[in-house]
Structures are given as C-alpha cells and as structure tokens.
N, C-alpha and C. Protein backbone atom coordinates (compact mmCIF):
# COMPACT_ATOMS: atom_id res chain seq x y z
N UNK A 1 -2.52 -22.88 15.92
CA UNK A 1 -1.66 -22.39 14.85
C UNK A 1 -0.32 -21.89 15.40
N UNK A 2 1.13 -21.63 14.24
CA UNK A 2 1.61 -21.44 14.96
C UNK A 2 2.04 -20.29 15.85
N UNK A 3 2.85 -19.69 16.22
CA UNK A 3 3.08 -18.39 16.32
C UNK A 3 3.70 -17.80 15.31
N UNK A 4 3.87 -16.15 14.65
CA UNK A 4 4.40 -15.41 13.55
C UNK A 4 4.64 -14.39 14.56
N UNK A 5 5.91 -14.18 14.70
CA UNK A 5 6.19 -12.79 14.80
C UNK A 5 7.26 -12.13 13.67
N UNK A 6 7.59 -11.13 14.07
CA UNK A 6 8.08 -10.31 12.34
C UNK A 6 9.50 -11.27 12.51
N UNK A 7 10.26 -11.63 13.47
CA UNK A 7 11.48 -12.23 13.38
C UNK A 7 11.41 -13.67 12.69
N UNK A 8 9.96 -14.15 13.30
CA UNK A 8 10.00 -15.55 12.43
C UNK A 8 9.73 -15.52 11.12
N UNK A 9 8.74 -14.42 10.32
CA UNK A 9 8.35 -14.47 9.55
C UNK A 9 9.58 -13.56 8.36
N UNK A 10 10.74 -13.30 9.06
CA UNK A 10 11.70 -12.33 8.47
C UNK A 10 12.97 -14.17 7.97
N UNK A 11 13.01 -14.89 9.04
CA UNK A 11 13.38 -16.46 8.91
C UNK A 11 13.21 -17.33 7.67
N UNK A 12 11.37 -17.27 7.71
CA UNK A 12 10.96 -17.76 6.77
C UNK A 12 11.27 -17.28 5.70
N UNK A 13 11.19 -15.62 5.38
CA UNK A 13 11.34 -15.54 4.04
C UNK A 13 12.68 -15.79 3.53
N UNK A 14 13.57 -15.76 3.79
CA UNK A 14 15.11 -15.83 3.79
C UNK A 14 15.15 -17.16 3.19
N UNK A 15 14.45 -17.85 4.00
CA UNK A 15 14.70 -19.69 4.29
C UNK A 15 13.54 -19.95 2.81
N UNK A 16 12.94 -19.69 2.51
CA UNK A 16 11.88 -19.84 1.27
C UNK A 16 12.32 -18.92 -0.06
N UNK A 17 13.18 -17.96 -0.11
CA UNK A 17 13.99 -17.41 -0.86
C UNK A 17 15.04 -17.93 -1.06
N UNK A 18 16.11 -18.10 -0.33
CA UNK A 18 16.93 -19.27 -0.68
C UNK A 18 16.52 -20.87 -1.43
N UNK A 19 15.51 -21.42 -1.00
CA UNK A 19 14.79 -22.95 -1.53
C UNK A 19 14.84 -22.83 -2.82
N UNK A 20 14.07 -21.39 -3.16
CA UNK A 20 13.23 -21.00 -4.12
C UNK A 20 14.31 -20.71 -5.27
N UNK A 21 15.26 -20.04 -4.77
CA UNK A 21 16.42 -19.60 -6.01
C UNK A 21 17.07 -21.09 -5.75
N UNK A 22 17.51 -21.90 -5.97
CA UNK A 22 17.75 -23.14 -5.78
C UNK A 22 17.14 -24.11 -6.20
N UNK A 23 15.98 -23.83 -6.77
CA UNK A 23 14.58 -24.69 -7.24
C UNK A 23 15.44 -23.77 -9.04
N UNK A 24 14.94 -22.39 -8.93
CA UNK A 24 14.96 -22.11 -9.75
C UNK A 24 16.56 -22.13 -11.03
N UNK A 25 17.62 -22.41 -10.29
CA UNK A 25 18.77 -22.58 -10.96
C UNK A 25 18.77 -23.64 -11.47
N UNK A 26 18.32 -24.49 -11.13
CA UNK A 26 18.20 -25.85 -11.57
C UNK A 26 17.04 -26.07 -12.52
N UNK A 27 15.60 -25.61 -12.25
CA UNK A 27 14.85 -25.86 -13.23
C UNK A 27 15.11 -25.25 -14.66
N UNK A 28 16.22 -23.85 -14.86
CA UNK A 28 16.57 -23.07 -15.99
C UNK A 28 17.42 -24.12 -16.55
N UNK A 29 18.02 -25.03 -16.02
CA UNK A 29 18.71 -26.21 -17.06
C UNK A 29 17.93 -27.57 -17.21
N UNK A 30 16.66 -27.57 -17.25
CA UNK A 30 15.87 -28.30 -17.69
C UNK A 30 14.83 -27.72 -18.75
N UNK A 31 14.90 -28.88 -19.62
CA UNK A 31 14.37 -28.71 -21.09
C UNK A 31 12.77 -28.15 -20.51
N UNK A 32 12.10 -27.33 -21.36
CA UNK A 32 10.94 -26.93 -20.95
C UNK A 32 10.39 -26.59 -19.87
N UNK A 33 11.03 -26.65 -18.99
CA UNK A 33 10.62 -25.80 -17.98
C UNK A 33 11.40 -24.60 -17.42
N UNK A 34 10.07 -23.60 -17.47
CA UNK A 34 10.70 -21.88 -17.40
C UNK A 34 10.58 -21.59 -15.89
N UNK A 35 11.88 -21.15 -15.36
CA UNK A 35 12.19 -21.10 -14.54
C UNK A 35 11.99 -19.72 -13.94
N UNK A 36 11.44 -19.02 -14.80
CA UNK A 36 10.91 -17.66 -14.96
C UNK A 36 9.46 -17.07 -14.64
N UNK A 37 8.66 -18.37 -14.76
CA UNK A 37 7.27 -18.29 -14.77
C UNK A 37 6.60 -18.40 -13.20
N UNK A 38 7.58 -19.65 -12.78
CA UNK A 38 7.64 -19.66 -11.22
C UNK A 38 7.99 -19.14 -10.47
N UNK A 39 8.92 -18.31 -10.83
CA UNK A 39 9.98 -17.54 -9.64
C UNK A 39 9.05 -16.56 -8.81
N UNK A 40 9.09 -16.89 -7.13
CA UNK A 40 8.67 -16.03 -6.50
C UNK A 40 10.18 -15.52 -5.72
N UNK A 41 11.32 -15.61 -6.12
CA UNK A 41 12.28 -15.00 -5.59
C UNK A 41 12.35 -13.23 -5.84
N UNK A 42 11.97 -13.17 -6.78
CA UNK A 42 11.62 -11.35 -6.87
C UNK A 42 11.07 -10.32 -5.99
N UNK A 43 9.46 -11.74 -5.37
CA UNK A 43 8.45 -10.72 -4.74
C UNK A 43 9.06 -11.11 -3.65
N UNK A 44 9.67 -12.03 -3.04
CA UNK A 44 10.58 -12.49 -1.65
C UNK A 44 11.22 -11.42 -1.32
N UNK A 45 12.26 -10.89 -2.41
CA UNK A 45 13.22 -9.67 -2.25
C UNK A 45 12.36 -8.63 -1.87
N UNK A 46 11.61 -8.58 -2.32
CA UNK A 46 11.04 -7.25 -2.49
C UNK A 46 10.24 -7.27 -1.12
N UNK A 47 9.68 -8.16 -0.35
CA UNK A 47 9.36 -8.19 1.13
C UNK A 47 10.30 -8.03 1.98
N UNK A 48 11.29 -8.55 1.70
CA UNK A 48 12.48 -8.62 2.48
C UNK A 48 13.23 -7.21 2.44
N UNK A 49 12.98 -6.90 1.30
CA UNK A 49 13.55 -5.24 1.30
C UNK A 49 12.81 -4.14 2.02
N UNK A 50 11.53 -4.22 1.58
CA UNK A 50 10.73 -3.28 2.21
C UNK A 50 10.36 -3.05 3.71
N UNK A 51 10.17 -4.69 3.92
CA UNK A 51 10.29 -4.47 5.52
C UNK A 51 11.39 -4.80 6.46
N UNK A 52 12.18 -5.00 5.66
CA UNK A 52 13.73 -5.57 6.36
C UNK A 52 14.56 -4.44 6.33
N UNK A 53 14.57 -4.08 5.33
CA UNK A 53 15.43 -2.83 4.86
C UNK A 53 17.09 -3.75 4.30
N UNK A 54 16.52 -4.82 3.47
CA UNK A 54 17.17 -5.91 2.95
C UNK A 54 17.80 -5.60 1.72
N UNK A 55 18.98 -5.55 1.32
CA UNK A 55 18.87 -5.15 -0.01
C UNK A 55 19.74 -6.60 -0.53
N UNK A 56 20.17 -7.36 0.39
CA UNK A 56 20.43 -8.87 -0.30
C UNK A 56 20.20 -9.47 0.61
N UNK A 57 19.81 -10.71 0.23
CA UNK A 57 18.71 -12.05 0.82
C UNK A 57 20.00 -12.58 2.10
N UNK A 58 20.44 -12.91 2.70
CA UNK A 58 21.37 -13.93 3.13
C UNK A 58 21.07 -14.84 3.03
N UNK A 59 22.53 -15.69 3.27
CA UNK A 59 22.62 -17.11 3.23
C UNK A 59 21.92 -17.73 4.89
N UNK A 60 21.58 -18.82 5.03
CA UNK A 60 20.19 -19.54 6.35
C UNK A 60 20.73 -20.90 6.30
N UNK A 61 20.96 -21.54 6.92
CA UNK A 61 21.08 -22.52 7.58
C UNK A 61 20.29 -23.73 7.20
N UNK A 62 19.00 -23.30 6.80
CA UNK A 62 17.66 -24.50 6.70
C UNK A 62 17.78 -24.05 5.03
N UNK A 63 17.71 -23.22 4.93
CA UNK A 63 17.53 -23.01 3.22
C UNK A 63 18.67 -24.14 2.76
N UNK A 64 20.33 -23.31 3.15
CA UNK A 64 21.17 -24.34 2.55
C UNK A 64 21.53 -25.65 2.68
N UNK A 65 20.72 -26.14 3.77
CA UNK A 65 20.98 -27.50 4.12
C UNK A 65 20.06 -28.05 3.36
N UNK A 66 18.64 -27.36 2.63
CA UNK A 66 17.78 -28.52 2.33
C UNK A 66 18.31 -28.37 0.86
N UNK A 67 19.08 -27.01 0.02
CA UNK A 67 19.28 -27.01 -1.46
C UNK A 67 20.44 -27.93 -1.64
N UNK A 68 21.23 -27.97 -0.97
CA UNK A 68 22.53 -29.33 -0.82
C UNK A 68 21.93 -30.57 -1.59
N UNK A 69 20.82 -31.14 -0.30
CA UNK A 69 20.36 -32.11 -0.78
C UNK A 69 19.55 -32.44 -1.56
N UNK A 70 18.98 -31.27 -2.25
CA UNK A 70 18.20 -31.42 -3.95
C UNK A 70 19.12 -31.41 -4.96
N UNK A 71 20.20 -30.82 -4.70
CA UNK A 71 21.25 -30.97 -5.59
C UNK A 71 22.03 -32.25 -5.98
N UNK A 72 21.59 -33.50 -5.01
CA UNK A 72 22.07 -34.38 -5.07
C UNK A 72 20.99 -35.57 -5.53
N UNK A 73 19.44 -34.75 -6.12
CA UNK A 73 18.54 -36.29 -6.21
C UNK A 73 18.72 -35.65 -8.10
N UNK A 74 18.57 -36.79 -8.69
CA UNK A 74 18.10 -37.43 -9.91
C UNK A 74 17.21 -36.34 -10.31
N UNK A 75 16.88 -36.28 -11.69
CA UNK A 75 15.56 -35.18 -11.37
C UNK A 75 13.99 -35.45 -11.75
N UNK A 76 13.96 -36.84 -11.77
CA UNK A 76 12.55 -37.04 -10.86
C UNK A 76 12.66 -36.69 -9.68
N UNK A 77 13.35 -37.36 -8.82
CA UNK A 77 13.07 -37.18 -7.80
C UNK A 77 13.26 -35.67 -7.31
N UNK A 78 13.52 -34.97 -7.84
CA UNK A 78 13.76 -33.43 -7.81
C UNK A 78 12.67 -32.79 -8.40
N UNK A 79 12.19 -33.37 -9.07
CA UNK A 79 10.50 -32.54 -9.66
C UNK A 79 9.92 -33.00 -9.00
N UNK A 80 9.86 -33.83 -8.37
CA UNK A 80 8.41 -34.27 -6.93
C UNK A 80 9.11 -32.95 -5.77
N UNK A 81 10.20 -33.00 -5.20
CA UNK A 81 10.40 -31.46 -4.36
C UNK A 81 9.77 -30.33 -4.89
N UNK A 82 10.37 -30.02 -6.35
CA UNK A 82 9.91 -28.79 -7.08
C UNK A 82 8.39 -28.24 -7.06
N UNK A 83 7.74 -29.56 -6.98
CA UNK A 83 6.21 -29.30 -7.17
C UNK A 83 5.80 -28.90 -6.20
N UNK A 84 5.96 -30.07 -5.50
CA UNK A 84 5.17 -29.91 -3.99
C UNK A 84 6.01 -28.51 -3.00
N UNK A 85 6.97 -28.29 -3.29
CA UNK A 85 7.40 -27.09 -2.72
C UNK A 85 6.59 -25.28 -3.37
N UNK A 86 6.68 -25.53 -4.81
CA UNK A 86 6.18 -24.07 -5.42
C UNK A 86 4.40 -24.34 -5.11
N UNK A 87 4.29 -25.66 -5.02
CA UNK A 87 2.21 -25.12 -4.99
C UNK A 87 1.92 -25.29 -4.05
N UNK A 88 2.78 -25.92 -2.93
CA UNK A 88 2.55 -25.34 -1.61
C UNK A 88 2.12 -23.84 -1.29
N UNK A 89 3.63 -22.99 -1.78
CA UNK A 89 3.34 -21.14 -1.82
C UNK A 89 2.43 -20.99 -2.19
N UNK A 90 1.92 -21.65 -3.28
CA UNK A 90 1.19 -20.80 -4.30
C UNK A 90 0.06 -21.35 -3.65
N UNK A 91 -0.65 -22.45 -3.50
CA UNK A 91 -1.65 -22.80 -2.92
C UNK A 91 -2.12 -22.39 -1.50
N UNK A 92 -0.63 -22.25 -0.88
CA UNK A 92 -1.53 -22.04 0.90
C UNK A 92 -1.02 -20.61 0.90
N UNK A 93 -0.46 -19.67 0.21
CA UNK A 93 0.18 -18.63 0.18
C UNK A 93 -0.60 -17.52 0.66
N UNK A 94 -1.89 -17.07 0.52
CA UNK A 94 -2.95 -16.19 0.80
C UNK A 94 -3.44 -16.46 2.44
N UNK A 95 -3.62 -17.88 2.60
CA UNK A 95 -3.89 -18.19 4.04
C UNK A 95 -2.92 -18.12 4.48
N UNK A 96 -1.39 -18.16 4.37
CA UNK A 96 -0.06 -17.77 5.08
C UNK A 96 -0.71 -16.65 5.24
N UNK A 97 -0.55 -15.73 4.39
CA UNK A 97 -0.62 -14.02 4.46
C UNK A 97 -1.67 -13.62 5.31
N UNK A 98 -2.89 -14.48 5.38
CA UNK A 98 -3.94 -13.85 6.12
C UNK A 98 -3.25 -14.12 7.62
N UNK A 99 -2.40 -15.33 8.17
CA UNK A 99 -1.85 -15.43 9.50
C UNK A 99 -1.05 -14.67 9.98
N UNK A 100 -0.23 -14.28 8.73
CA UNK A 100 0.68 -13.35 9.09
C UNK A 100 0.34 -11.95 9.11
N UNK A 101 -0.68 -11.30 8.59
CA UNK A 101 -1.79 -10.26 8.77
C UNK A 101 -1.91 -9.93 10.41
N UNK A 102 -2.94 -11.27 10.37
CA UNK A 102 -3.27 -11.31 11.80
C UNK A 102 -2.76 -11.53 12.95
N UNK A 103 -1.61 -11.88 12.73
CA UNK A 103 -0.31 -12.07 13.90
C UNK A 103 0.77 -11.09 14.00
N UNK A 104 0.88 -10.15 12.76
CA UNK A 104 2.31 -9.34 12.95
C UNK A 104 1.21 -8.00 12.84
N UNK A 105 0.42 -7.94 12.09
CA UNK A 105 0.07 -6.79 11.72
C UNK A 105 0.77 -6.07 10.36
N UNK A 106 2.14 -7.07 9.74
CA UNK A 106 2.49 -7.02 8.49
C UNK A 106 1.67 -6.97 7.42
N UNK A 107 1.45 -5.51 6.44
CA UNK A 107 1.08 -5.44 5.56
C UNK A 107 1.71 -5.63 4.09
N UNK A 108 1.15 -5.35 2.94
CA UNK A 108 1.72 -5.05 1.35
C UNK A 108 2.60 -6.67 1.11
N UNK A 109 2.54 -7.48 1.68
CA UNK A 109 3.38 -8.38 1.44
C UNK A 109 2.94 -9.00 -0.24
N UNK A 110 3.88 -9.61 -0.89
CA UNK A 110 3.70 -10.01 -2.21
C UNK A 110 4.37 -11.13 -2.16
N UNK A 111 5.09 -12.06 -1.60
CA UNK A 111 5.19 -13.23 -2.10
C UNK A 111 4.31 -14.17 -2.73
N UNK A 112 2.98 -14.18 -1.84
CA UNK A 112 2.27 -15.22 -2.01
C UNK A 112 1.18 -14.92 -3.63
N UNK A 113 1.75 -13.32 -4.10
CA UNK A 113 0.72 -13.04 -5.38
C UNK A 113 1.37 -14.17 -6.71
C-alpha cells in the first residue's frame, strides 16, 4: 500500500477538493442533477480546516490540470468522469480513512461520510 503521511494526505485533500468543486460547478448547470446532494467539498473544508488550520482550500497543480480538461469534454463524456470520480470517494472512502487512521494516526476526518 501506499505510504500516507499528514503532508500527503494534506495534498490529497486539496487535490480532491479542488476536482470536486469543479465536478460540482458544472453539474449545478445540468438539468436534474443536484449538485448539492454530492458535494463532499464542505466536509473537505472542514478537514482541511481542522487539521490544517485551513480556512481556504488552495489552488494544486493536479486538481487544476485535471478540471481544465473536464471543462473541455462534451457532457457525456463528462458524466463518465463525474461518476467514476464521486463513487470512487464514496465507495473506497471508509477504507481510505481506515489507511489513513493507520498511517497518520489522523482522526475525526469527514470527507469520506
């Protein structure tokens, strides 16, 4: 597995908070889908605050290079990203947390709820 330490796992959230608000600006201008229901950009902040002492997300390198190029597909091809990106979190999100448990010793985290 890989390694987590609090710097990588401080990376990730940044880099998955950025995706994520970027997923979500775009899905709020599509018909029927609530862009509200998905959003884990809230509980992101709110990790990022608590143990960062974060009170705004920054801009990342990998985040903005990959929202560029969703901004540029069709949106089929942008709801195949959308999906497979949010049920990724949501699906492997608890076994993230249990690695990152067991590797940082990071507690209270809420993204993955």
């Amino acid at each position: 597995p890989p390694v987590i330490t609090k710097e990588t796992l401080k990376s990730w959230l940044i880099t998955s908070h950025n995706v994520h608000e970027s997923f979500d600006l775009r899905a709020a201008s599509l018909p029927g889908l609530d862009s509200n229901v998905l959003s884990m950009c809230p509980k992101i902040s709110s990790d990022l605050s608590t143990i960062y002492g974060l009170d705004a997300v920054p801009s990342d390198d990998l985040g903005s290079c990959y929202s560029e190029y969703l901004k540029g597909l069709d949106d089929e091809r942008w709801m195949v990203h959308y999906y497979n990106f949010k049920f990724a979190h949501f699906a492997g999100g608890k076994q993230i947390y249990k690695m990152i448990q067991l590797q940082t010793g990071v507690e209270g985290l809420r993204f993955y709820e």
